[in-house]
C-alpha atoms as a PDB file:
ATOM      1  CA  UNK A   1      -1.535   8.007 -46.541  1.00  0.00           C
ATOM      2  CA  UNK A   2       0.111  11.413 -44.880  1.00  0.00           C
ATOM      3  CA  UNK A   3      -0.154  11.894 -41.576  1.00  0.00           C
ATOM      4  CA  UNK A   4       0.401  15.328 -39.072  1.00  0.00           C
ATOM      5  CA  UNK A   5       1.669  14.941 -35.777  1.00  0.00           C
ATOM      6  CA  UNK A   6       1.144  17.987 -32.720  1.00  0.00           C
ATOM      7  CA  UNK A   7       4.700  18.253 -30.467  1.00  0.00           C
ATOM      8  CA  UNK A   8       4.991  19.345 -27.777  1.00  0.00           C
ATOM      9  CA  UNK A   9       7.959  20.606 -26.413  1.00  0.00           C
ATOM     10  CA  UNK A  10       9.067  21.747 -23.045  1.00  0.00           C
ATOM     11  CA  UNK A  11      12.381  22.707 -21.315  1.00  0.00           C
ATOM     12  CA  UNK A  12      13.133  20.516 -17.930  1.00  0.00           C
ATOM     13  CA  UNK A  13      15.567  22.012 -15.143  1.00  0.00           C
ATOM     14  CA  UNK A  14      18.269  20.840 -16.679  1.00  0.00           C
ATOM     15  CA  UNK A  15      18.095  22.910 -19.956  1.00  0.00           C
ATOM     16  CA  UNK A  16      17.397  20.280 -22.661  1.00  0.00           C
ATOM     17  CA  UNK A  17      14.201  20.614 -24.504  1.00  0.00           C
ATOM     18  CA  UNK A  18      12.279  17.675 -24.560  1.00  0.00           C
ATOM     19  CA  UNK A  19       9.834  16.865 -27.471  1.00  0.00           C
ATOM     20  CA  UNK A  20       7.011  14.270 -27.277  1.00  0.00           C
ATOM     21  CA  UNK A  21       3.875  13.476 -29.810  1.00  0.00           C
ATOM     22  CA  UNK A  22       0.533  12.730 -27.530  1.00  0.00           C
ATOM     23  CA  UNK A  23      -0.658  10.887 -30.783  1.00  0.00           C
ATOM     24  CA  UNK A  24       2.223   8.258 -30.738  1.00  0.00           C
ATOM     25  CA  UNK A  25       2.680   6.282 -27.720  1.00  0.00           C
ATOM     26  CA  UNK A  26       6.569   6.804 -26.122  1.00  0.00           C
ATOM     27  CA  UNK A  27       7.577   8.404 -28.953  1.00  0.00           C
ATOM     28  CA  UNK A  28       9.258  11.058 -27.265  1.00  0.00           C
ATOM     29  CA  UNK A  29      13.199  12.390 -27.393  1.00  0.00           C
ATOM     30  CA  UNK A  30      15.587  14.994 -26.043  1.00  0.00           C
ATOM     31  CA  UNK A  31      18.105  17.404 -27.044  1.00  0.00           C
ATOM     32  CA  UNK A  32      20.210  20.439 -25.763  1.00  0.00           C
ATOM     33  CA  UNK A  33      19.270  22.674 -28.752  1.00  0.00           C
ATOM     34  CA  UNK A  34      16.278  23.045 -30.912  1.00  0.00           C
ATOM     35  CA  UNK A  35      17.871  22.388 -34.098  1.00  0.00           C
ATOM     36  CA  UNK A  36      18.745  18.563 -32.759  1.00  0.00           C
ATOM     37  CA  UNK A  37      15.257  18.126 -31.127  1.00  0.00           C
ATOM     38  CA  UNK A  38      13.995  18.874 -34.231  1.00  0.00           C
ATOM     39  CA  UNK A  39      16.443  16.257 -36.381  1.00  0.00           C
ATOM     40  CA  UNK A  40      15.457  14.057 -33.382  1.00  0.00           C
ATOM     41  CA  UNK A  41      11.876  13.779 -33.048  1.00  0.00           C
ATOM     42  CA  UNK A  42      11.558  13.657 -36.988  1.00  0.00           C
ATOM     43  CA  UNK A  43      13.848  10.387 -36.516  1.00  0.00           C
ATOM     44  CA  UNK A  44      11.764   9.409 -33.761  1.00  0.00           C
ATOM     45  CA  UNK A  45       8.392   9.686 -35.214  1.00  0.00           C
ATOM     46  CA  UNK A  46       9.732   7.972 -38.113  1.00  0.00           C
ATOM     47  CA  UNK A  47      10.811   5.132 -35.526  1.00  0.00           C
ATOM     48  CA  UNK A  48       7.371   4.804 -34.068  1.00  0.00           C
ATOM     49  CA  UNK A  49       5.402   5.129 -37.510  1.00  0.00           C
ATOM     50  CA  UNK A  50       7.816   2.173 -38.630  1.00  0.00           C
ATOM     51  CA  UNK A  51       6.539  -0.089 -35.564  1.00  0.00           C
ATOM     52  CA  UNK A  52       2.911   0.617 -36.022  1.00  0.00           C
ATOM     53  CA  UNK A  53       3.230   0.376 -39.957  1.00  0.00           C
ATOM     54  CA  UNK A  54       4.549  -3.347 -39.187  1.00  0.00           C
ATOM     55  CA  UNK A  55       1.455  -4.009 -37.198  1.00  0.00           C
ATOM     56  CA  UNK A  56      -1.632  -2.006 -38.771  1.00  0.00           C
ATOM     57  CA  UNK A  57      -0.515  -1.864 -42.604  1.00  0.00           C
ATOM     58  CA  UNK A  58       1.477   1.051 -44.277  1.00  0.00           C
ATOM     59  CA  UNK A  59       1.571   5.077 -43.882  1.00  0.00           C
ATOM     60  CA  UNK A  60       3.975   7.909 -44.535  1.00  0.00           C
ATOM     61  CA  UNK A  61       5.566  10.999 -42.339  1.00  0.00           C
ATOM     62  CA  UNK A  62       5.160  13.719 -43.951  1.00  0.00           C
ATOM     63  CA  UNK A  63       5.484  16.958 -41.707  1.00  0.00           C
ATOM     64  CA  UNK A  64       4.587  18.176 -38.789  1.00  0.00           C
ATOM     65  CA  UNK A  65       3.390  20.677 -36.425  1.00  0.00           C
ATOM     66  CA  UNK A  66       5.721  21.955 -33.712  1.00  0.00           C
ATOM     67  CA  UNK A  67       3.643  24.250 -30.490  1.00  0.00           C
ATOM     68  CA  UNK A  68       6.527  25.564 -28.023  1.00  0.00           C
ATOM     69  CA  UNK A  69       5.030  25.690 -24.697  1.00  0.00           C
ATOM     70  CA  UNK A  70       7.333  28.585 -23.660  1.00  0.00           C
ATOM     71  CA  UNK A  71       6.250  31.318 -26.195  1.00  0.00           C
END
């Protein structure tokens, strides 16, 4: 089974961007640039998909869709 995921991502006053997936309970990460948020929140989702796999039965990560709140 394939599964999308919404992020959002946001910029706090210290200049990191700062992803999180409403769909996904704490799965959420940080980064100074976009291209690690990215490489992190794809690790992180992967994280959070493993944890509820090991409760609810199997799925995969497959892509997802990014919405920058500052554009």
């Amino acid at each position: 089974m394939v599964k999308e995921f919404s992020v959002i991502i946001e910029r706090d006053s210290d200049g990191y961007f700062v992803a999180s997936v409403p769909n996904l309970k704490g799965c959420h990460t940080q980064a100074k640039s976009l291209n690690e948020l990215m490489e992190r929140i794809q690790e992180a989702i992967e994280l959070c998909l493993e944890f509820e796999n090991s409760a609810i039965g199997k799925s995969r990560f497959r892509q997802m869709e990014v919405y920058d709140s500052h554009q």
